[in-house]
Protein backbone atom coordinates (compact mmCIF):
# COMPACT_ATOMS: atom_id res chain seq x y z
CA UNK A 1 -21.96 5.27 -9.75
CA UNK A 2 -18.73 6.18 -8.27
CA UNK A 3 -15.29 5.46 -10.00
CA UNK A 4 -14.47 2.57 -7.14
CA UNK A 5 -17.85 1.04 -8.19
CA UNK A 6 -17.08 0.89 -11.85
CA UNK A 7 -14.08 0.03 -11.69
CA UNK A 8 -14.36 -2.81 -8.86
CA UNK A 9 -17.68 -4.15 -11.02
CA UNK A 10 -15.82 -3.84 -14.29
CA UNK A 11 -13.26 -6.07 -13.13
CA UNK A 12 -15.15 -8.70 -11.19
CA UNK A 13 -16.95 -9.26 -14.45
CA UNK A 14 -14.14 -9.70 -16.14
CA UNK A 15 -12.69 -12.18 -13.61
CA UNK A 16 -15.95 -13.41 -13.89
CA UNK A 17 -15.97 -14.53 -17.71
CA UNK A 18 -12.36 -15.98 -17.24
CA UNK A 19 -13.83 -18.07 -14.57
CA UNK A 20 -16.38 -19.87 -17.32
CA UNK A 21 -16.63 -23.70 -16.69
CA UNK A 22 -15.53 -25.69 -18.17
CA UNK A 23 -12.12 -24.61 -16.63
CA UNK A 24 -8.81 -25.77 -14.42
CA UNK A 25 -10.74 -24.88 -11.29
CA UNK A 26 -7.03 -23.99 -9.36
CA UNK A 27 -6.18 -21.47 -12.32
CA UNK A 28 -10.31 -20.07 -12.31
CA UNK A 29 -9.60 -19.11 -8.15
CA UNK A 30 -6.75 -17.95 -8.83
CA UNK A 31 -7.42 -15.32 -10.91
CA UNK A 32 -9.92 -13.74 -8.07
CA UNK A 33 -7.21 -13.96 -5.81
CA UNK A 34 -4.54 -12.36 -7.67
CA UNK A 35 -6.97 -9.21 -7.76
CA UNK A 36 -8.91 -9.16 -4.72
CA UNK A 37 -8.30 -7.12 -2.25
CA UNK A 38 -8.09 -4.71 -4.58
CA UNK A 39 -6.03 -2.20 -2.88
CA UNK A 40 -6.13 1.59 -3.35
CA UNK A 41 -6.70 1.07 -7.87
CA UNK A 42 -5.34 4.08 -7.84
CA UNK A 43 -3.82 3.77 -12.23
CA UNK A 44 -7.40 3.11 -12.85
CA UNK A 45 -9.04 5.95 -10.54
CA UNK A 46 -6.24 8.33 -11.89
CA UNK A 47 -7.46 6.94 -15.67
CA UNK A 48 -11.59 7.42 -14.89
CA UNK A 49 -10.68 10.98 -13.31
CA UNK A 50 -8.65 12.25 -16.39
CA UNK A 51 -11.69 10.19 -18.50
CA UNK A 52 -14.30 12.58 -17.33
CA UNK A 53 -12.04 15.62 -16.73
CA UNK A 54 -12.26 15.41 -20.40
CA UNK A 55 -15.64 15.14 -20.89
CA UNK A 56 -16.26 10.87 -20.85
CA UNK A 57 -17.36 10.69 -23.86
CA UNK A 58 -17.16 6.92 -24.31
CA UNK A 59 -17.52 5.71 -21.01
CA UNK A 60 -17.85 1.98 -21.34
CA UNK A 61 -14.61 2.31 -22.79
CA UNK A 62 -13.52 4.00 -19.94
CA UNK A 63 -14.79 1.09 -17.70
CA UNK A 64 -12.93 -1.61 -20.03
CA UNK A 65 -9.30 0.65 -19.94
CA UNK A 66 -9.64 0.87 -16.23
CA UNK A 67 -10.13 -2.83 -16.39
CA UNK A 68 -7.30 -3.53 -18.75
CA UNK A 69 -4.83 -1.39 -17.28
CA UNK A 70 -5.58 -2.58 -13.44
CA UNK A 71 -5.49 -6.61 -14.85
CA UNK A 72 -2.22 -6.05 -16.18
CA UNK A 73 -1.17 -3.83 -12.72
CA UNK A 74 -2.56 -7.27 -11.16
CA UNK A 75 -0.31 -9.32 -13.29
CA UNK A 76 2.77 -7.52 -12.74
CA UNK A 77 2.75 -7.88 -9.09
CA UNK A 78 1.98 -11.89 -9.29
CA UNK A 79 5.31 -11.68 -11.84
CA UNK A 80 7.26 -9.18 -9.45
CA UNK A 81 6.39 -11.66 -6.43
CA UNK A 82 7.94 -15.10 -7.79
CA UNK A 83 11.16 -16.91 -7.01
CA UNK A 84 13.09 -15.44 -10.49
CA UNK A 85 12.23 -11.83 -9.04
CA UNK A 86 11.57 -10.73 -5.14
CA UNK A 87 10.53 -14.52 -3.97
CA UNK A 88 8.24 -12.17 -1.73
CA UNK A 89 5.86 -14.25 0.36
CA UNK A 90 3.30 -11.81 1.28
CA UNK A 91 1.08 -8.84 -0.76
CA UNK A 92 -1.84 -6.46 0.01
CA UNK A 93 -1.39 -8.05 3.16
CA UNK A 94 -2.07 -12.24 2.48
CA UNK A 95 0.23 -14.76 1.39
CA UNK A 96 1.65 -13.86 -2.69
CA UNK A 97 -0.34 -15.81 -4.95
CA UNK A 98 2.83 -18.05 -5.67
CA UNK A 99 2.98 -19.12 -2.12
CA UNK A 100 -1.13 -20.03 -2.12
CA UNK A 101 -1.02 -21.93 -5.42
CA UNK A 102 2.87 -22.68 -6.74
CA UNK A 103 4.89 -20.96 -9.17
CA UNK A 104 3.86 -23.00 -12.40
CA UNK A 105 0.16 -21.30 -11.50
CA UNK A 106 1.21 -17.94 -10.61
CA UNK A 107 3.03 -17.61 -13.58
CA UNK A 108 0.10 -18.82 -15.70
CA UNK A 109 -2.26 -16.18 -13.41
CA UNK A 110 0.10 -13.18 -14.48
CA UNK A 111 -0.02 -14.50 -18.11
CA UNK A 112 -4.04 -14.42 -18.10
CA UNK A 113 -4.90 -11.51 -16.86
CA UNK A 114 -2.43 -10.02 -18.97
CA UNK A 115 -4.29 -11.65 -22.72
CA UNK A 116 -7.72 -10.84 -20.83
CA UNK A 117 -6.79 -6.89 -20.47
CA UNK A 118 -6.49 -6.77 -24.31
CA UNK A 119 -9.88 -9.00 -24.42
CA UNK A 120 -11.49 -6.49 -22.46
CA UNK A 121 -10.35 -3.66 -24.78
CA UNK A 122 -11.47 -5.70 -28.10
CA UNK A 123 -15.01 -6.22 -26.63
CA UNK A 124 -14.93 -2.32 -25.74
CA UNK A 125 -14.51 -2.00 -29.62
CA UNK A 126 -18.10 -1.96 -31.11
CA UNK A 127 -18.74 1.42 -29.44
CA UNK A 128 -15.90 3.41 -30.51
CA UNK A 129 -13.02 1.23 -32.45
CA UNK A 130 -10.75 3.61 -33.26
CA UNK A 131 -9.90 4.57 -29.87
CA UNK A 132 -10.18 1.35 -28.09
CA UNK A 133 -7.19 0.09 -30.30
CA UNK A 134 -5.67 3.04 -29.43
CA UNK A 135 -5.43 2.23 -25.43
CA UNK A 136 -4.17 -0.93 -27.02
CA UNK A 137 -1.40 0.48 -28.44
CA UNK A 138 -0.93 2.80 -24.97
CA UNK A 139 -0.75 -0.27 -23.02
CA UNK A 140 1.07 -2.32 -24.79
CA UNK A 141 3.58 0.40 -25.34
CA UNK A 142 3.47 0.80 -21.47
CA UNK A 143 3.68 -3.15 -20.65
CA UNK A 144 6.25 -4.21 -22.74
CA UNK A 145 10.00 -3.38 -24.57
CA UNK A 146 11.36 -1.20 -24.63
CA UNK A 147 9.83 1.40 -22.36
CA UNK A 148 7.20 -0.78 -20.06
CA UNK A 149 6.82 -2.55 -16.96
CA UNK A 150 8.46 -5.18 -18.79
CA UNK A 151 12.00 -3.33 -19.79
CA UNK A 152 11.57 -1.80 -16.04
CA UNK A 153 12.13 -5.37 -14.70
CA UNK A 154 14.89 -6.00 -16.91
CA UNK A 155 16.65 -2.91 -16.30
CA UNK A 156 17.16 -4.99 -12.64
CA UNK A 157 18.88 -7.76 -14.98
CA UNK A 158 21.94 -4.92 -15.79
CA UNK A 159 25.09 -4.71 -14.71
CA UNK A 160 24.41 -0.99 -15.21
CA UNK A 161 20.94 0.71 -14.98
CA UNK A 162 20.15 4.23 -16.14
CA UNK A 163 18.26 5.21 -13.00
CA UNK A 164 16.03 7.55 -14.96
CA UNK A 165 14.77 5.20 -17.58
CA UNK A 166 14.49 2.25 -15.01
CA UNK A 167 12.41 4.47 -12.85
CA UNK A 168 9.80 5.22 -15.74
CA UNK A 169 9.61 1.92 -16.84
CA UNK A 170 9.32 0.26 -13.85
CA UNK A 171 7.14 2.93 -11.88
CA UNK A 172 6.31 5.64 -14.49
CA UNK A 173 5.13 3.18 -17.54
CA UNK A 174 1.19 2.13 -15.96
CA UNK A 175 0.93 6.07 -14.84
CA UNK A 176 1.63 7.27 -18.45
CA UNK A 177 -0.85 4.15 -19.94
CA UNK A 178 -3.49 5.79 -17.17
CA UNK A 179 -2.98 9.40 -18.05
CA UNK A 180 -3.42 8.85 -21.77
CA UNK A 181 -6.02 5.68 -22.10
CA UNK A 182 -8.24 8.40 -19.71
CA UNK A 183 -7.74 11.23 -22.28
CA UNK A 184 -8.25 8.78 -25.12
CA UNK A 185 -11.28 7.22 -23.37
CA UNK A 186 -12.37 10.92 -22.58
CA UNK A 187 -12.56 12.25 -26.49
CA UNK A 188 -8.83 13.52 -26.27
CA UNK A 189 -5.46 12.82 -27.87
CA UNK A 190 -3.33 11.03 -25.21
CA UNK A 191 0.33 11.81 -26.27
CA UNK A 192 -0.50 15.57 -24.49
CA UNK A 193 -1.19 13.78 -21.33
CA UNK A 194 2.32 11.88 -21.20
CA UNK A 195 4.07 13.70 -19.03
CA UNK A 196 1.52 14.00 -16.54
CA UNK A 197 1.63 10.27 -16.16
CA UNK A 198 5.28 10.46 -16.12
CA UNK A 199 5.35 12.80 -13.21
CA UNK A 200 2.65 11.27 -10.83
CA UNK A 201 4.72 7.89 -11.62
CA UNK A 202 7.93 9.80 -10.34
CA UNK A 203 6.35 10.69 -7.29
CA UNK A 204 4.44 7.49 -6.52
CA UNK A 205 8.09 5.91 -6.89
CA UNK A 206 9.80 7.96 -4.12
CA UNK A 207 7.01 7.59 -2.01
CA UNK A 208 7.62 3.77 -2.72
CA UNK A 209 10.88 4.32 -1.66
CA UNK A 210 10.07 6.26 1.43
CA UNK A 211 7.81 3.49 2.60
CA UNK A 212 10.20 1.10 1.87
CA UNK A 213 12.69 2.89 4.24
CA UNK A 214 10.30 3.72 6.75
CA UNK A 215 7.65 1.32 7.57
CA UNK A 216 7.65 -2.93 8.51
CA UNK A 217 6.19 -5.26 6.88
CA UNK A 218 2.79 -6.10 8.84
CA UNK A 219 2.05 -1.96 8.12
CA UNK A 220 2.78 -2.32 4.51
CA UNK A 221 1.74 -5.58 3.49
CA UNK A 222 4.09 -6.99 1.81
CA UNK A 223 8.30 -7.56 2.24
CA UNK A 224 10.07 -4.60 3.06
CA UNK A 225 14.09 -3.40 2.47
CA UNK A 226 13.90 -4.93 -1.38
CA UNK A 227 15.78 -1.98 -2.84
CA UNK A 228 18.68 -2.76 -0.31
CA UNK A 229 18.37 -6.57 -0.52
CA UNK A 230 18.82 -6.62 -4.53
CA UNK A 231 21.26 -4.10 -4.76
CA UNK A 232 18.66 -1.10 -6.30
CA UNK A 233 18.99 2.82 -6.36
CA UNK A 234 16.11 4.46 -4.31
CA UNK A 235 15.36 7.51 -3.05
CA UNK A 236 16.09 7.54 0.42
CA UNK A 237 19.38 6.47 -0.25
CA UNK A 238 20.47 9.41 -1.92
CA UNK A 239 18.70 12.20 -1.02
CA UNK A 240 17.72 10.90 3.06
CA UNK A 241 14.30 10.97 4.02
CA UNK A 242 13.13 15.03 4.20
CA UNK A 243 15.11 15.05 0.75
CA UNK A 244 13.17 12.52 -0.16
CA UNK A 245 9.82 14.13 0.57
CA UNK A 246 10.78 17.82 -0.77
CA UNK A 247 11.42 15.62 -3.99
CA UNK A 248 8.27 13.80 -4.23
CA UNK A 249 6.37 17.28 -3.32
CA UNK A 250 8.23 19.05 -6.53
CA UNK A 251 7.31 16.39 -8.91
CA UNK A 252 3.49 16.86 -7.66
CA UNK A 253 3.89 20.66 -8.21
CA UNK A 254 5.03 19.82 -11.99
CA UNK A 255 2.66 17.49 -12.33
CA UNK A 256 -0.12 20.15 -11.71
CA UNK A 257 1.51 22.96 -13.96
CA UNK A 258 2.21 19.91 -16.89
CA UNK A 259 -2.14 18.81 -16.79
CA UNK A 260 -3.53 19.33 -20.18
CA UNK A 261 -6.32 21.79 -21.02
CA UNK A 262 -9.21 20.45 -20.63
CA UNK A 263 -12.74 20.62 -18.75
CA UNK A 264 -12.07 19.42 -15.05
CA UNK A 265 -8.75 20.75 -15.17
CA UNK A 266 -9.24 22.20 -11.55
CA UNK A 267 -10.67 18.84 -10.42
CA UNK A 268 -7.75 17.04 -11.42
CA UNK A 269 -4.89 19.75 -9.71
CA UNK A 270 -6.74 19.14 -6.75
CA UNK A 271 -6.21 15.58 -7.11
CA UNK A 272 -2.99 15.91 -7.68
CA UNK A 273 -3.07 18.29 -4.58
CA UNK A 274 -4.60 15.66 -1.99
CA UNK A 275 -2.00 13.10 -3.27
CA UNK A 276 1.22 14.72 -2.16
CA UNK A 277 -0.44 14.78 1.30
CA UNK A 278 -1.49 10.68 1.04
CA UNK A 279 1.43 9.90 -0.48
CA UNK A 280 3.54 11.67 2.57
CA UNK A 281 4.04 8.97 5.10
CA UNK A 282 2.19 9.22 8.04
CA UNK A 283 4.92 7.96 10.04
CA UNK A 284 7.35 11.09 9.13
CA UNK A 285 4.10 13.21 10.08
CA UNK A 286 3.65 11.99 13.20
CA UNK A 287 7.58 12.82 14.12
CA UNK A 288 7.27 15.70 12.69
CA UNK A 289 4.18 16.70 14.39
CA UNK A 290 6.15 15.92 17.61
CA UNK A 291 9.67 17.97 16.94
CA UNK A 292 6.93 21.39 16.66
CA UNK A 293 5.47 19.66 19.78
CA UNK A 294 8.93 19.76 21.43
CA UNK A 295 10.38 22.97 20.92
């Protein structure tokens, strides 16, 4: 079965236990829409790729950290969308699940799928304890204070933000839970796989930025110009566009040299190859294309 399979069944039958009657039927639909479409799942395809890169050696634990870490992914963009944050009114291309079903319920959605990540991760347990509660630890380090998603949203609440930690909380924090909950799930030690995570997150947050600058909102799916709106360091700002891309294409080179010994360690520099070229907007390679066309 292929790692979009797993991971897309994994989590529908996750959803799907949440969804047990007897239940607040508004709350049960929710939850499928907060995680449907599901988008590229690209934290838990990175995960499942480092999993067997390493050998899978506990794979339904692999399925259930894929789950975990995508549900909280999930979560964090219901929390990012409401009123107190970006008040953003679309994502993945439909209405934010705020603007569907109110705030009261979006803020419950991002709070369950949150408490049924770690669910998923206990059930995972009979098979091989000792490292499903460590991808507990992982992604609760990476979720909350002081160094997850959680500190990277209130880094936005500061009069003064250290751009670097912001960045890795914010961006960096679910890369570094995927990098090491895959080497944990995969019969490794995940603190060797940190900075991997760390790296890929830098990058996927300057091509954030780059999209942000370059494309509109019907080709992205969801509000545009937020960095500028709320006042937020990006990218683009400082470095322009091509500096912009040079930077994201660096980090993906150090990524590569920083990947961990391990079996599929050519698999995974590939992928970390093919991502500099899909994470390179298309948009600056079509004008590109046409300044060699020019001259």
């Amino acid at each position: 079965m292929s790692f979009a399979k797993r991971i897309d069944s994994a989590i529908m039958k996750a959803i799907a236990e949440g969804q047990t009657a007897p239940s607040p039927a508004k709350l049960a639909e929710a939850l499928h829409y907060a995680v449907t479409p599901g988008g590229a799942r690209i934290r838990p395809t990175i995960l499942m790729s480092i999993a067997a890169a390493c050998g899978d050696k506990h794979p339904r634990l692999a399925d259930a950290a894929a789950t975990a870490l995508e549900l909280v992914h999930c979560a964090s963009l219901v929390h990012d969308d409401l009123p107190c944050f970006d008040d953003a009114d679309t994502r993945r291309g439909k209405p934010s699940v705020h603007k569907v079903f109110g705030e009261a319920l979006a803020v419950l959605v991002g709070d369950s799928l949150i408490i049924m990540a770690f669910e998923v991760l206990a059930k995972a347990a009979v098979d091989a304890p000792e490292r499903a509660i460590a991808c507990m630890r992982v992604l609760a380090a990476r979720s909350g204070m002081p160094n997850g998603i959680c500190a990277g949203q209130g880094w936005e609440n500061e009069t003064q933000i250290d751009l670097s930690a912001y960045h890795a909380a914010k961006t960096g924090a679910l890369f570094m839970a995927a990098t090491q909950m895959g080497a944990i799930a995969g019969g490794q030690e995940g603190e060797q796989w940190e900075e991997l995570g760390a790296r890929i997150g830098e990058a996927f947050q300057v091509a954030d930025d780059l999209r942000d600058a370059l494309y509109d909102e019907d080709t992205l799916g969801k509000p545009v110009g937020q960095d500028d709106l709320h006042g937020r360091p990006n990218a683009v700002t400082q470095l322009g566009v091509d500096g912009a891309i040079q930077r994201m294409r660096d980090i993906l080179g150090g990524a590569i040299a920083s990947i961990p010994k391990c079996p599929g360690e050519a698999m995974l520099a590939a992928m970390v190859t093919a991502q500099a070229e899909v994470l390179t907007p298309i948009k600056w390679r079509a004008d590109q294309a046409a300044k060699i066309a020019g001259e």
